[in-house]
Protein backbone atom coordinates (compact mmCIF):
# COMPACT_ATOMS: atom_id res chain seq x y z
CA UNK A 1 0.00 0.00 0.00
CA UNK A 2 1.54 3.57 -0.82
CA UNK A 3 2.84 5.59 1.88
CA UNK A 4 3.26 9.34 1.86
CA UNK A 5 6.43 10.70 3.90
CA UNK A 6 5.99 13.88 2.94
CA UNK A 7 2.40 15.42 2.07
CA UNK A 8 1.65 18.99 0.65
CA UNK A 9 -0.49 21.27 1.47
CA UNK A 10 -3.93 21.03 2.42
CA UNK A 11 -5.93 21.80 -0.77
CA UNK A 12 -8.35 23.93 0.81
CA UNK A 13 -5.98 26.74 1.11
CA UNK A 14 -4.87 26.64 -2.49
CA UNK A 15 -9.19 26.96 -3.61
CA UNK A 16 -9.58 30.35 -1.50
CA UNK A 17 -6.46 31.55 -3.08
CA UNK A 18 -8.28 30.47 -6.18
CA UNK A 19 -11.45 32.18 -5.68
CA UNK A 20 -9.47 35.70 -5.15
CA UNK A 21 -7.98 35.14 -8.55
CA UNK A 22 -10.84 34.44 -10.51
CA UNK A 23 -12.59 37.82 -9.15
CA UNK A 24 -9.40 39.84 -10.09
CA UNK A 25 -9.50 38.03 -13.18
CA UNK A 26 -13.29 38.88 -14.12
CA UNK A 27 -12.70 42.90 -13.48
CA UNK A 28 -9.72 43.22 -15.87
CA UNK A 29 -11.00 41.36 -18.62
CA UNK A 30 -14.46 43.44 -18.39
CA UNK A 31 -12.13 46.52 -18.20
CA UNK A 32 -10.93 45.93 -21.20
CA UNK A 33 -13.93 44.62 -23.47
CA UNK A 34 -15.34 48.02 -22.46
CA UNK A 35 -12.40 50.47 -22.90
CA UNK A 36 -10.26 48.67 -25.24
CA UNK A 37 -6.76 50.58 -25.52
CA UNK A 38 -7.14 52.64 -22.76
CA UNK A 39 -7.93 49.88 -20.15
CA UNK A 40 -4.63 47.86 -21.66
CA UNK A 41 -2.44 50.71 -21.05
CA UNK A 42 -3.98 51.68 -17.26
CA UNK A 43 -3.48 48.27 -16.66
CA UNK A 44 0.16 47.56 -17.80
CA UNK A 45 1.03 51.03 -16.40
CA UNK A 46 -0.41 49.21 -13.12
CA UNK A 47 1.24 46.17 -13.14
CA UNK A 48 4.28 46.25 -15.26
CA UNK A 49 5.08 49.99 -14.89
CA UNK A 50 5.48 49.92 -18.70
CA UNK A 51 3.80 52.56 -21.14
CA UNK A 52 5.37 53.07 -24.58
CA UNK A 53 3.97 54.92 -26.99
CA UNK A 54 2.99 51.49 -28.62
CA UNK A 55 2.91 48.15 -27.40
CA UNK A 56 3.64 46.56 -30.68
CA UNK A 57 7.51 46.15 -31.58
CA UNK A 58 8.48 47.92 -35.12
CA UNK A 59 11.03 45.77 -37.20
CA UNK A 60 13.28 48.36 -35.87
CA UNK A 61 12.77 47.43 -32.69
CA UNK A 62 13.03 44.21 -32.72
CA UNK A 63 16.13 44.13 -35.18
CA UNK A 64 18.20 46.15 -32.64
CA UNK A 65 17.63 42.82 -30.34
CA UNK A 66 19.29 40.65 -32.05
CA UNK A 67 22.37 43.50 -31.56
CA UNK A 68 22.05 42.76 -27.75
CA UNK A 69 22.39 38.87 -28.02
CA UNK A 70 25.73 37.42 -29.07
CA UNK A 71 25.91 34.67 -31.93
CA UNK A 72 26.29 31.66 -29.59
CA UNK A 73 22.90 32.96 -28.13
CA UNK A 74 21.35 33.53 -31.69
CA UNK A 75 22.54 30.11 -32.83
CA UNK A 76 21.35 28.67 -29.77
CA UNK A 77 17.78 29.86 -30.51
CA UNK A 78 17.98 28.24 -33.65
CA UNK A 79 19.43 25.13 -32.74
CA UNK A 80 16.31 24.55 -30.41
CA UNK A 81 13.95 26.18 -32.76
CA UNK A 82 14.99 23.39 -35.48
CA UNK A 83 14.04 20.76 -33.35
CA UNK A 84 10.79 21.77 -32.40
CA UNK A 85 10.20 22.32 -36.16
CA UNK A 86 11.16 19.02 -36.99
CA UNK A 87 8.96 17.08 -34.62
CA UNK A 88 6.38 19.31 -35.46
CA UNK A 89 6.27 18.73 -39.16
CA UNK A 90 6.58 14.93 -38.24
CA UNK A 91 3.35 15.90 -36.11
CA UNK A 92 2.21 17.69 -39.20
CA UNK A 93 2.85 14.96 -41.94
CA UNK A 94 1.01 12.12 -39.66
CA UNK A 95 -2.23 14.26 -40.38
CA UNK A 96 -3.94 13.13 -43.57
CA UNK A 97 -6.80 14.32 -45.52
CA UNK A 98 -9.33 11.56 -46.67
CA UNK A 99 -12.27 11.39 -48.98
CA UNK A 100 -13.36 7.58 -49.33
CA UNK A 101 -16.46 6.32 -51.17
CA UNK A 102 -18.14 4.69 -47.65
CA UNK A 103 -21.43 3.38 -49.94
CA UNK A 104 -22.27 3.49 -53.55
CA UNK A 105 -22.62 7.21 -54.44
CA UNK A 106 -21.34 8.52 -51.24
CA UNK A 107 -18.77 10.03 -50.13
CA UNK A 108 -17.15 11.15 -46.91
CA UNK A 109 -13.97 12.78 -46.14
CA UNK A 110 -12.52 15.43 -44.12
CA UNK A 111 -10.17 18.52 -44.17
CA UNK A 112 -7.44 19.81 -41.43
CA UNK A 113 -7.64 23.08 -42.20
CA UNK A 114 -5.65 25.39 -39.54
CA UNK A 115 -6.90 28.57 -37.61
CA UNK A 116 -6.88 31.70 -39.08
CA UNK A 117 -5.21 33.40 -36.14
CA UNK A 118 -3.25 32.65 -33.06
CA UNK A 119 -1.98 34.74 -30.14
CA UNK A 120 0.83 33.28 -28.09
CA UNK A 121 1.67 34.63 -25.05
CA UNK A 122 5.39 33.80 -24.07
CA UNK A 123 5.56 34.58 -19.88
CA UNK A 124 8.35 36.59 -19.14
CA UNK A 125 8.17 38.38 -15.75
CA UNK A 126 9.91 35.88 -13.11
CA UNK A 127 11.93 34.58 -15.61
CA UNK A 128 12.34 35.00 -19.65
CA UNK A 129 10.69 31.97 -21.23
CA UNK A 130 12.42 32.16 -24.30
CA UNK A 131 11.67 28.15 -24.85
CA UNK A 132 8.11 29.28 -25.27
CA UNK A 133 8.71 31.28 -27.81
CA UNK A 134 9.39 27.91 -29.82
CA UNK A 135 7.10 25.97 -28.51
CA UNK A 136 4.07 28.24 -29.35
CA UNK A 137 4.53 30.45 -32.60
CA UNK A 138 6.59 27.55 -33.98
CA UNK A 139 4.28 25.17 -33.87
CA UNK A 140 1.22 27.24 -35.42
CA UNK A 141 3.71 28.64 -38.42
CA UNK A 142 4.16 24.53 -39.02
CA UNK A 143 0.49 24.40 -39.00
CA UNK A 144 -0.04 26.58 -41.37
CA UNK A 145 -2.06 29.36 -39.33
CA UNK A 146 -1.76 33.03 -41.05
CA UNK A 147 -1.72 35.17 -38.49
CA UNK A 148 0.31 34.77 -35.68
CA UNK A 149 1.33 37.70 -32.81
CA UNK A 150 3.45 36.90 -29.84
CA UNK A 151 3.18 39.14 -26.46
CA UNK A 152 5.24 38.55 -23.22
CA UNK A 153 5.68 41.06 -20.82
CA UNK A 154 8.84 43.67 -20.40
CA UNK A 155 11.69 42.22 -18.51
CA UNK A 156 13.50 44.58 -15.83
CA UNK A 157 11.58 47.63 -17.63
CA UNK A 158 12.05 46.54 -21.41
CA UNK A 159 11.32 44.06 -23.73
CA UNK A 160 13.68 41.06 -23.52
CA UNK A 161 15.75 40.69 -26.54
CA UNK A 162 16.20 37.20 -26.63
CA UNK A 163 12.38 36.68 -26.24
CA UNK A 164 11.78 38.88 -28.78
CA UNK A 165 14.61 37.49 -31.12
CA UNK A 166 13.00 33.90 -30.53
CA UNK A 167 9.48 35.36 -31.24
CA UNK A 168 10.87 37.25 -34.30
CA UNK A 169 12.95 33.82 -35.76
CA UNK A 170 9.84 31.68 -34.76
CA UNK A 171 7.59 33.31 -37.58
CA UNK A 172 5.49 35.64 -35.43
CA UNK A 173 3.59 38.32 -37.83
CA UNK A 174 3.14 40.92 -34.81
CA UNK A 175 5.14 41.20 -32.16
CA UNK A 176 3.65 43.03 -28.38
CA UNK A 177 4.79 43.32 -25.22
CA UNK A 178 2.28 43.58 -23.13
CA UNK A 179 2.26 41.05 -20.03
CA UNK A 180 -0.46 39.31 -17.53
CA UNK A 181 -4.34 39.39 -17.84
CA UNK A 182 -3.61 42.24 -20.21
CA UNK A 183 -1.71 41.06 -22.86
CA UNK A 184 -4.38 38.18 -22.88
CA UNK A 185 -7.38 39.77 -22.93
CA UNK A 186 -6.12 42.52 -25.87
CA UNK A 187 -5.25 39.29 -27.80
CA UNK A 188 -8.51 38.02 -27.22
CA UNK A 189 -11.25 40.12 -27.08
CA UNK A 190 -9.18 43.01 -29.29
CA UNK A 191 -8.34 46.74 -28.94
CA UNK A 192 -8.50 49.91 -31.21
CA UNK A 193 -5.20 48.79 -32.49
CA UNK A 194 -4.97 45.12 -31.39
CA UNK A 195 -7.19 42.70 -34.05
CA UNK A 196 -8.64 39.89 -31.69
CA UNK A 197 -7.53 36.44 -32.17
CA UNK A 198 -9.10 33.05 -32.80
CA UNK A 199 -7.17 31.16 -30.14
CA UNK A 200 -5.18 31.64 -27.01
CA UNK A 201 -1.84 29.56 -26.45
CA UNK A 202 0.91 29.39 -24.07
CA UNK A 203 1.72 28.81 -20.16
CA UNK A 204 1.60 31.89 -17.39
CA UNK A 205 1.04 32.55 -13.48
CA UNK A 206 -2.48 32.07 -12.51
CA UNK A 207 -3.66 35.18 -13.29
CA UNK A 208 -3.07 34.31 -16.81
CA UNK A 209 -4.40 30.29 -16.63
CA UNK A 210 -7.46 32.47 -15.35
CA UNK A 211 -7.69 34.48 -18.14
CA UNK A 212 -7.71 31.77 -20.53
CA UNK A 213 -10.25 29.73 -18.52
CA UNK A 214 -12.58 32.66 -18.45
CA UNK A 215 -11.77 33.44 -21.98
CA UNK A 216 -12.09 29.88 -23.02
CA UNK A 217 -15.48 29.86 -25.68
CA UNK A 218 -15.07 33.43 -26.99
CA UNK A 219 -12.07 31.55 -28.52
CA UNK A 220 -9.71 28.86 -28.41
CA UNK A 221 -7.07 27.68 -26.35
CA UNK A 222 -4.75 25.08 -25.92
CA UNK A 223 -5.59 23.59 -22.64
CA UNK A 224 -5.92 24.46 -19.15
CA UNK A 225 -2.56 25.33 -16.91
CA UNK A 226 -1.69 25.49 -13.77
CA UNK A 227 1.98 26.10 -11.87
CA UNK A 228 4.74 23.40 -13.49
CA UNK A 229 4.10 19.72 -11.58
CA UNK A 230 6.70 16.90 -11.80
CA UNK A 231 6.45 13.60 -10.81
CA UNK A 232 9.67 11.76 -10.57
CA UNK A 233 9.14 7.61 -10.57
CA UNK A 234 12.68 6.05 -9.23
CA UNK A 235 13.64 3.07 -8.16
CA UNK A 236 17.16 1.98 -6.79
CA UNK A 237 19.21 2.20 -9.96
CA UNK A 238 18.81 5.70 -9.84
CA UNK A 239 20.92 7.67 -7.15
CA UNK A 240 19.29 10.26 -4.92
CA UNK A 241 21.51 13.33 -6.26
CA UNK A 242 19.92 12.77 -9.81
CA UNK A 243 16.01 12.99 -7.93
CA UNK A 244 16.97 15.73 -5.92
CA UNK A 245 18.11 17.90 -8.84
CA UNK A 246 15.07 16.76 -10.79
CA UNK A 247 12.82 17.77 -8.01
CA UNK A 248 14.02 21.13 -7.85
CA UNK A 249 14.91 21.84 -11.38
CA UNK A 250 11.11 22.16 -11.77
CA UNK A 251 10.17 23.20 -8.32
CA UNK A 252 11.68 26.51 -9.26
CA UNK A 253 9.03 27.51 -11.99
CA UNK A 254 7.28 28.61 -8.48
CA UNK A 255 6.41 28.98 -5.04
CA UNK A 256 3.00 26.02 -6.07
CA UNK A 257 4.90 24.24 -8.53
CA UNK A 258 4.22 20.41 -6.92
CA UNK A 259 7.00 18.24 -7.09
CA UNK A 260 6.81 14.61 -5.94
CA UNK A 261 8.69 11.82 -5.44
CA UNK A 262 7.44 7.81 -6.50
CA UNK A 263 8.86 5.14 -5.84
CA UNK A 264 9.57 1.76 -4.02
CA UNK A 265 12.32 2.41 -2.26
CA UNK A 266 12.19 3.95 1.16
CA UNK A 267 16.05 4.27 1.57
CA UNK A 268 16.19 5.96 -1.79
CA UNK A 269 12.87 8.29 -0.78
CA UNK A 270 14.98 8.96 2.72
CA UNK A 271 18.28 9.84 1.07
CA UNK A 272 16.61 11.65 -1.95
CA UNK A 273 14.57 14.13 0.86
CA UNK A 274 18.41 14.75 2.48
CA UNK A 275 20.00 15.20 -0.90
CA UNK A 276 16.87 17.97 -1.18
CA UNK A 277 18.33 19.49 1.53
CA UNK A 278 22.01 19.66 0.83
CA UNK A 279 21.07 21.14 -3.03
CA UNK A 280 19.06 23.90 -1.29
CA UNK A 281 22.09 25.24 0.22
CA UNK A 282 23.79 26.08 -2.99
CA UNK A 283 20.68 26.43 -5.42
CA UNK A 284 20.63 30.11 -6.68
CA UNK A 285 16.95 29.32 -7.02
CA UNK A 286 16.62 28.11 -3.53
CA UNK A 287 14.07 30.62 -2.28
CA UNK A 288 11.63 29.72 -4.85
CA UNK A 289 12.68 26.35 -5.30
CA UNK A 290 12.72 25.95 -1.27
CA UNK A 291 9.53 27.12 -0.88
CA UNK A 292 7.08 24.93 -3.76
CA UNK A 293 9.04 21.70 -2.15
CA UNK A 294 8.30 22.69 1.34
CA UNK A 295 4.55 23.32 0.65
CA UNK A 296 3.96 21.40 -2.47
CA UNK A 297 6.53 18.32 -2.03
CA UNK A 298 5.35 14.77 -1.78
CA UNK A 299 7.30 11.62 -1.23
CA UNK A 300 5.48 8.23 -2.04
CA UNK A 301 6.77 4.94 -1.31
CA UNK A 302 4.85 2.11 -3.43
CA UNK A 303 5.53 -1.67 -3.05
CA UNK A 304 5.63 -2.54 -6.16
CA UNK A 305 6.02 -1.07 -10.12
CA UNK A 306 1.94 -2.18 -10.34
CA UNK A 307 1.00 0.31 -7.54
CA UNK A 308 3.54 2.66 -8.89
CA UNK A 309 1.51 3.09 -11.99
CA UNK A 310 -1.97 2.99 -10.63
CA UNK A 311 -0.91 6.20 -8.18
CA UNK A 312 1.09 7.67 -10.81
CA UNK A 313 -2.08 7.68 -13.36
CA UNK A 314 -4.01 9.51 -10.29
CA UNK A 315 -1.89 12.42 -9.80
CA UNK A 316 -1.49 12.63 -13.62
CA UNK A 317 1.32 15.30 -13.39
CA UNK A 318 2.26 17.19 -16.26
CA UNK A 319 5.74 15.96 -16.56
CA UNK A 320 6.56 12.10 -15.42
CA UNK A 321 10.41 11.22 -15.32
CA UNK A 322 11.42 7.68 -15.18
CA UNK A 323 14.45 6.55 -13.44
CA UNK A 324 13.96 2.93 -13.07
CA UNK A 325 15.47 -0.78 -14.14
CA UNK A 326 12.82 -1.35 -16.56
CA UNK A 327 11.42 3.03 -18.03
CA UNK A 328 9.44 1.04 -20.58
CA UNK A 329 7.12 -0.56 -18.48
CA UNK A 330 5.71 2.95 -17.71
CA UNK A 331 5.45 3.96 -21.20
CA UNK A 332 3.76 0.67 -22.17
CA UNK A 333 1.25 0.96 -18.47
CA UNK A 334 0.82 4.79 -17.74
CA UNK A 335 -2.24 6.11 -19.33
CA UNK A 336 -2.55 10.29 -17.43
CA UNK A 337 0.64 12.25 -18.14
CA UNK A 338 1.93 15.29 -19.78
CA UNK A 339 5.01 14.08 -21.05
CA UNK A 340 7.41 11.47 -20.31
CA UNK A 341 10.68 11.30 -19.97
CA UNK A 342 12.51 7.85 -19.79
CA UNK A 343 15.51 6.77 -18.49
CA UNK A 344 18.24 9.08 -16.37
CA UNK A 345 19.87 9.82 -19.42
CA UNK A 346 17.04 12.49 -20.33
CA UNK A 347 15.14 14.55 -18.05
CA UNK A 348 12.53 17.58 -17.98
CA UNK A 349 14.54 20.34 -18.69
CA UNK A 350 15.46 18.86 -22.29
CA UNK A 351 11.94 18.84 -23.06
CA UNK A 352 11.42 22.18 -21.65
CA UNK A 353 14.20 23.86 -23.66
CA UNK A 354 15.14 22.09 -26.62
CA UNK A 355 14.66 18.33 -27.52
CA UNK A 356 11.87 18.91 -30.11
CA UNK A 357 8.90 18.04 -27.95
CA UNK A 358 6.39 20.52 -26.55
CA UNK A 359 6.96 21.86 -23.58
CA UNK A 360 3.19 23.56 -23.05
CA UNK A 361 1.44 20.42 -21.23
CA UNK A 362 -1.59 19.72 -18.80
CA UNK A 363 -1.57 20.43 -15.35
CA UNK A 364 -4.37 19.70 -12.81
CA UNK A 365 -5.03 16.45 -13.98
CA UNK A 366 -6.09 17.30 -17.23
CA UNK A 367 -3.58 15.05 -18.19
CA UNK A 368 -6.58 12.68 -17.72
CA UNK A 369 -8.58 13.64 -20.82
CA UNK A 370 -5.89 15.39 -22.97
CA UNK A 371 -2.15 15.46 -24.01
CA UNK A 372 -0.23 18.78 -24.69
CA UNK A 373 0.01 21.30 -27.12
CA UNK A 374 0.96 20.21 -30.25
CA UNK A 375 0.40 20.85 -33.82
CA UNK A 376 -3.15 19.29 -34.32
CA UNK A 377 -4.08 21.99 -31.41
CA UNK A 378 -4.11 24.19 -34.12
CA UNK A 379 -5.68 22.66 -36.34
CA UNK A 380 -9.81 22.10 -37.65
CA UNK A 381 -10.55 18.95 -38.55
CA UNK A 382 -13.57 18.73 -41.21
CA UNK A 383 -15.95 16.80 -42.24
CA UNK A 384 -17.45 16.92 -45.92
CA UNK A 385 -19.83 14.97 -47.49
CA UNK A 386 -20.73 14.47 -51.60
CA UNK A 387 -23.61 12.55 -52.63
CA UNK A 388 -25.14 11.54 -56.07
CA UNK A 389 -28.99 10.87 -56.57
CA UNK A 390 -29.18 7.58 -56.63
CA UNK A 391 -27.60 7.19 -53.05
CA UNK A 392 -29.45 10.42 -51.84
CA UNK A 393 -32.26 8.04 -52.55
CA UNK A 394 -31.08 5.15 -50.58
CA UNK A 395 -29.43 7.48 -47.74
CA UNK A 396 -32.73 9.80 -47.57
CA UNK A 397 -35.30 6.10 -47.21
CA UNK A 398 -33.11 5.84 -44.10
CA UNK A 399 -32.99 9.11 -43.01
CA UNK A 400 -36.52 9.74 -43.32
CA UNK A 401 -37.56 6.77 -41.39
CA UNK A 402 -34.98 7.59 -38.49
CA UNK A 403 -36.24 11.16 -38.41
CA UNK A 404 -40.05 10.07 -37.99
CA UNK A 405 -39.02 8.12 -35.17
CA UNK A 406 -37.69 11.17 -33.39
CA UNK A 407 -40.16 13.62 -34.53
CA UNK A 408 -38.17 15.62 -36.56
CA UNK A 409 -40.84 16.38 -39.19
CA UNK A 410 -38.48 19.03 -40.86
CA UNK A 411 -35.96 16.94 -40.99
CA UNK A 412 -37.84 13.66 -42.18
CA UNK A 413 -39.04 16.51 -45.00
CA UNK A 414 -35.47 17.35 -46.12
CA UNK A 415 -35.20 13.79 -46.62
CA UNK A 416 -38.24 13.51 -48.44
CA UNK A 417 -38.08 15.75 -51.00
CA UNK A 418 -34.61 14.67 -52.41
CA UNK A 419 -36.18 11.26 -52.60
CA UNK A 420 -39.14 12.70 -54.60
CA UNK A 421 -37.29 14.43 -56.65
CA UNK A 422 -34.41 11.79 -57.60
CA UNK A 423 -36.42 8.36 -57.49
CA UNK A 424 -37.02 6.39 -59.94
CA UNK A 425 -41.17 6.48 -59.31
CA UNK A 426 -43.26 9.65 -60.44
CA UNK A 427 -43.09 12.61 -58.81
CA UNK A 428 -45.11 13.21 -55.93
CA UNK A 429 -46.80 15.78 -55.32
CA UNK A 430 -45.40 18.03 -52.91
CA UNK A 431 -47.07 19.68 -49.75
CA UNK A 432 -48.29 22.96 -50.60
């Protein structure tokens, strides 16, 4: 039977925190359906103490970033920025068009036809997410979306150059930077000067995951998100050093970024919570770090890789890492996680900054019902149908009977008249 020897916090708290949020949340975004511009600059005035006399980069702007970063940086960018590409266009090339004759005379098919228009938000307040950058804009150029504009907020009282270098190499048509609820809700609903988008990707705080939730209808987005969560399953072939670096490499996202330890070995779950300990004393990130593993920590000792899996597939964390004899078994067992990453040889932070995979995943369990982004996120799948009149014949006996059982009388009549009119009998007369 599991154990816990460490437990996190009591998820009451975290809900009233929650509540405040989605208040805050539901004030800005009014604010700025009903004053547009205005409300957008109040509100980054407010928050990011940042009012230029436009929010949206010119090409002279943004060119005079890439004179702040150094090559090794700029090819660095790239490097990463190829390998999302390339998985994505493998993503890309696995989604096929069909049209197939199902029945004499009819035929079925379907389109992926992408968005017309995307707005990625790339956070940047705690710390410059250049990675998202990649992940986001991308991914919708690959998918063929036209429009594409990229906000993240200023960074120590300016816009970041590398983010906006990554935005810029990534394919982005319009470049902001505008941060927070803000820079959501003017990509979103729209501004005077701002054309609203169709769909809302990328990670944030929780003001932001708000946003999107509240947003979430009016258009688009890619999924749900809370703070960063990694679950690390280890077993004794794995030394505690490697966990404890693992835990905290993602515990620093933030001060609720849950980090937990599986696995069936107490003496490794015992050592790993001292290694914790000793890494904390050195971590630049320690504060942050510190903090989320205090509060948010768990340590879970299973007896066996079984029971491993079934309480790994309940917390169904956003990122799984897999230090154990036998990483396949959890590939070929797990069924609720983000992303995996198997074997010690790999880890979270390649996925997060430059293997090729997407880095935007569920949190909150959502990895229960849906994987990351990726992508098909961006892209409408559609159904078509073609028909001749001999099958609308055949279909529309079917049809017509079907509807009368339901009581659809306008619908048994669209049936109806195509058989009239295309059978092989005389024409009936038609109701007047």
């Amino acid at each position: 039977m599991a154990r816990w020897l460490k437990e996190g916090i009591d998820p009451d708290i975290k809900q009233k925190a929650d509540a405040q949020v989605r208040k805050t949340v539901e004030d800005i975004l009014e604010d700025i359906d009903s004053r547009g511009d205005a409300a957008v600059r109040d509100l980054s005035e407010k928050f990011d103490k940042w009012s230029p006399p436009s929010y949206r980069l010119t090409r002279e702007e943004i060119d005079a970033c890439y004179k702040e970063l150094d090559e090794q940086a700029i090819s660095d960018i790239r490097f990463a920025q190829e390998q999302v590409r390339n998985f994505a266009q493998i993503q890309r090339d696995a989604l096929q068009d069909v049209e197939v004759e199902t029945l004499p005379g009819v035929t079925l098919g379907h389109k992926n036809v992408p968005v017309n228009s995307v707005g990625c938000y790339i956070p940047g307040g705690k710390y410059p997410l250049i990675a998202s950058a990649h992940m986001s804009v991308v991914t919708a150029k690959v998918a063929g979306v036209p429009r594409i504009i990229a906000t993240a907020p200023p960074f120590e009282g300016r816009p970041h150059p590398a983010i906006v270098v990554a935005m810029d190499m990534a394919g982005a048509d319009e470049i902001y930077t505008l941060g927070g609820v803000q820079g959501i809700g003017a990509m979103a609903v729209g501004t005077e000067t701002i054309a609203p988008v169709d769909m809302i990707v990328g990670p944030g705080n929780a003001y932001v995951a708000e946003a999107k939730r509240q947003l979430f209808g009016r258009v688009g987005i890619d999924l749900f998100a809370g703070p960063t969560e990694t679950l690390i399953i280890a077993d004794e072939s794995v030394d505690e050093d490697f966990c404890a670096a693992d835990l905290l490499g993602q515990a620093e996202h933030g001060p609720t970024s849950p980090a937990v330890l599986l696995t069936n070995s107490e003496g490794l779950a015992k050592r790993t919570m001292e290694a914790v300990e000793r890494q904390l004393e050195w971590l630049p990130t320690a504060d942050v770090a510190g903090e989320a593993w205090r509060e948010y920590g768990q340590v879970i000792v299973c007896d066996s890789y079984e029971e491993m899996v079934e309480v790994a597939d309940e917390i169904a964390s956003e990122h799984v890492q897999v230090m154990t004899k036998d990483p396949n078994y959890f590939l070929d067992n797990m069924t609720n996680y983000g992303a995996l990453f198997l074997g010690q040889e790999t880890n979270v932070s390649y996925g997060d900054k430059v293997i090729g995979t997407n880095h935007t995943l569920p949190t909150m369990k959502a990895a229960r019902y849906t994987g990351g982004l990726w992508v098909g996120k961006f892209i409408k799948t559609c159904t078509f149908q073609r028909v001749t009149r001999e099958a609308s014949v055949m279909v529309g006996e079917y049809c017509s009977r079907l509807c009368a059982l339901e009581g659809f009388a306008g619908h048994k009549e669209q049936a109806d008249i195509r058989v009239r009119r295309y059978g092989q009998q005389p024409v009936q007369k038609e109701p007047a």
